[in-house]
Protein backbone atom coordinates (compact mmCIF):
# COMPACT_ATOMS: atom_id res chain seq x y z
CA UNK A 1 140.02 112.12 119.80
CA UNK A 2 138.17 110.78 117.01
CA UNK A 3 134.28 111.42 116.55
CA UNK A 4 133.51 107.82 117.46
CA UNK A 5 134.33 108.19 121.23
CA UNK A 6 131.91 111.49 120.99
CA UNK A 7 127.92 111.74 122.38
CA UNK A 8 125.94 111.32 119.14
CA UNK A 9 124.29 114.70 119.17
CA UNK A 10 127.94 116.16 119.28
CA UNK A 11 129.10 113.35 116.51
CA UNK A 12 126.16 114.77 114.22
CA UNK A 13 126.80 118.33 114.71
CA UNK A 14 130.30 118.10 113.27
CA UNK A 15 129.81 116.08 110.59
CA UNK A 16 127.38 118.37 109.51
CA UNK A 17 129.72 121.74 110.32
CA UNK A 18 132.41 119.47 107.94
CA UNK A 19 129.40 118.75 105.00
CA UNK A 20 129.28 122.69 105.00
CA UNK A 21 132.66 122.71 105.15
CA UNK A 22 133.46 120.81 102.35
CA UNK A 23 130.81 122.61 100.41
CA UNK A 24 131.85 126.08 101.01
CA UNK A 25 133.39 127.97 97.94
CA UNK A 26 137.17 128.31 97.14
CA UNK A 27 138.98 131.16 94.77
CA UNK A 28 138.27 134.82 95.27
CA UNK A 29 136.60 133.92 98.93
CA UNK A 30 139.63 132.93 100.77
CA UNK A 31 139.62 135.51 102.99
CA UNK A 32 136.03 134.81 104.01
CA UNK A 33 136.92 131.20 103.76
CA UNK A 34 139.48 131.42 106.40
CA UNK A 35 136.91 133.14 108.82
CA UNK A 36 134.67 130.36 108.25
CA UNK A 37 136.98 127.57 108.87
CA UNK A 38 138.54 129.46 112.23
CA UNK A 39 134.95 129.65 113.60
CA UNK A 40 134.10 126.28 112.82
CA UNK A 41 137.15 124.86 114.30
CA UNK A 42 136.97 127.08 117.39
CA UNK A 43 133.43 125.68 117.63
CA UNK A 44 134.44 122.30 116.96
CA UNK A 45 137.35 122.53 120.20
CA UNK A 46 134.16 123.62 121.81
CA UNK A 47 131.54 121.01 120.88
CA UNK A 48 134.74 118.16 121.92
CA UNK A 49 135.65 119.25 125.35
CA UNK A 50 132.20 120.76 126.50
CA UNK A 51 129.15 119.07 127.41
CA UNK A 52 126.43 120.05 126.04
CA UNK A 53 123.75 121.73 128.75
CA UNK A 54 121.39 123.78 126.30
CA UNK A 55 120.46 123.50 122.70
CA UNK A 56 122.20 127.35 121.84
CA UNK A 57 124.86 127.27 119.49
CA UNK A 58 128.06 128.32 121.19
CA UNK A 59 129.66 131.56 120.56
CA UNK A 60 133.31 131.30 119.08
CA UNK A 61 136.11 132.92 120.45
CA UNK A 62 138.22 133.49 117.94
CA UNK A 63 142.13 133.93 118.49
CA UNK A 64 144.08 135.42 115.37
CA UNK A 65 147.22 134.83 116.29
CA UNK A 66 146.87 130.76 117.09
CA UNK A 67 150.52 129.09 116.55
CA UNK A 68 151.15 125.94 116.02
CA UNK A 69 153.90 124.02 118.59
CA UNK A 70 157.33 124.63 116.79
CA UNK A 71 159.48 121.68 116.05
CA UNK A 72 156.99 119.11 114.47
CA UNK A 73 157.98 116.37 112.48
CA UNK A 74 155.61 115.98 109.59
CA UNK A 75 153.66 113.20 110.74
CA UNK A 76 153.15 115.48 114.27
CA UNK A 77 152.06 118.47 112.24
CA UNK A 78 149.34 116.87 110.56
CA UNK A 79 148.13 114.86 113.71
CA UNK A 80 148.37 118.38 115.51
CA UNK A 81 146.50 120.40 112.05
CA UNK A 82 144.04 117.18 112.73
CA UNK A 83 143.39 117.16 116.26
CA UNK A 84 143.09 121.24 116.37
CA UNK A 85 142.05 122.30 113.26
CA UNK A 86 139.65 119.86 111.84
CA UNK A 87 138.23 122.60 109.31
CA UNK A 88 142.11 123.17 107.91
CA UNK A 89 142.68 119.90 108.33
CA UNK A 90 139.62 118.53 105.76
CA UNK A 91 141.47 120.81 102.79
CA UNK A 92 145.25 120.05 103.70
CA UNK A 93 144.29 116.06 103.17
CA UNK A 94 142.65 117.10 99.79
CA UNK A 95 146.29 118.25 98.89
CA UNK A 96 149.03 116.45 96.76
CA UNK A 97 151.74 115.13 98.73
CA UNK A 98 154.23 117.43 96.94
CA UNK A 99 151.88 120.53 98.10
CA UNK A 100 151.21 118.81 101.71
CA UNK A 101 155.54 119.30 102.13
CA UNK A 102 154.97 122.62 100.57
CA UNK A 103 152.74 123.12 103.30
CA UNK A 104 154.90 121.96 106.04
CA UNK A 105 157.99 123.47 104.45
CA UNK A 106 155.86 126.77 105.53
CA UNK A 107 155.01 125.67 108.84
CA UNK A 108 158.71 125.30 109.66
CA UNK A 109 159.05 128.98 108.77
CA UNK A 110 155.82 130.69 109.96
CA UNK A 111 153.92 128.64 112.27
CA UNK A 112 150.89 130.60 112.05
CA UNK A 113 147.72 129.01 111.60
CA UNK A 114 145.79 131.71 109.42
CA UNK A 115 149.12 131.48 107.56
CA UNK A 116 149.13 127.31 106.95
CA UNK A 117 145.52 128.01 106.42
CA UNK A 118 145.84 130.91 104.22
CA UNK A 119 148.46 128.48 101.65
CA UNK A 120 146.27 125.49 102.07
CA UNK A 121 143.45 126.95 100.16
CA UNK A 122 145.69 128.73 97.81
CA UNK A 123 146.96 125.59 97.08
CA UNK A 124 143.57 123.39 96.70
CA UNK A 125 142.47 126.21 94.05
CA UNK A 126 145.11 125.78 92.28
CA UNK A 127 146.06 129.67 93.20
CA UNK A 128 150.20 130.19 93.71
């Protein structure tokens, strides 16, 4: 779904969850950086299939063992990474190509998404 076909209150609160995604810290933080982007993706899955009905902020419900489908080509990994996890997503486009097939190179092994997010950041600082 892409955020044109969205309500524009719902259109403006994830580009602004992806501005403070984008701006949030890499390095030392990845651990707290992972957090972050589960909750805003979990909120974003939210914001896309629910209507809105009252101006709270929903509560996330976070799963720590989310898996991606097994058996993706590479082009259905990354429309699957986009489509689900829009916060993961953002840093695995900032990625090389060579470190994008890193990434899916892992995904074939461990489809875990705190582990493809885990890498992803390690990768975009630059970390091994």
């Amino acid at each position: 779904m892409s955020l044109t076909h969205l309500p524009r209150a719902t259109a403006g609160w994830l580009y602004l969850l992806l501005g403070c995604l984008l701006a949030a810290p890499l390095g030392s933080q990845a651990a707290t950086s992972d957090d972050y982007l589960r909750q805003i993706e979990t909120a974003a899955k939210q914001q896309a299939s629910t209507p809105i009905t009252t101006r709270s902020a929903p509560t996330p419900n976070i799963d720590a063992t989310e898996r991606l489908p097994l058996g993706l080509q590479q082009e259905d990994f990354e429309k699957t990474l986009r489509e689900k996890f829009v916060g993961t997503y953002v840093f695995y486009e900032r990625l090389t190509a060579q470190n994008k097939t890193r990434i899916f190179t892992l995904y074939q092994q461990d489809n875990r998404v705190g582990m493809i997010r885990e890498q992803t950041l390690r990768l975009l600082s630059g970390t091994p």
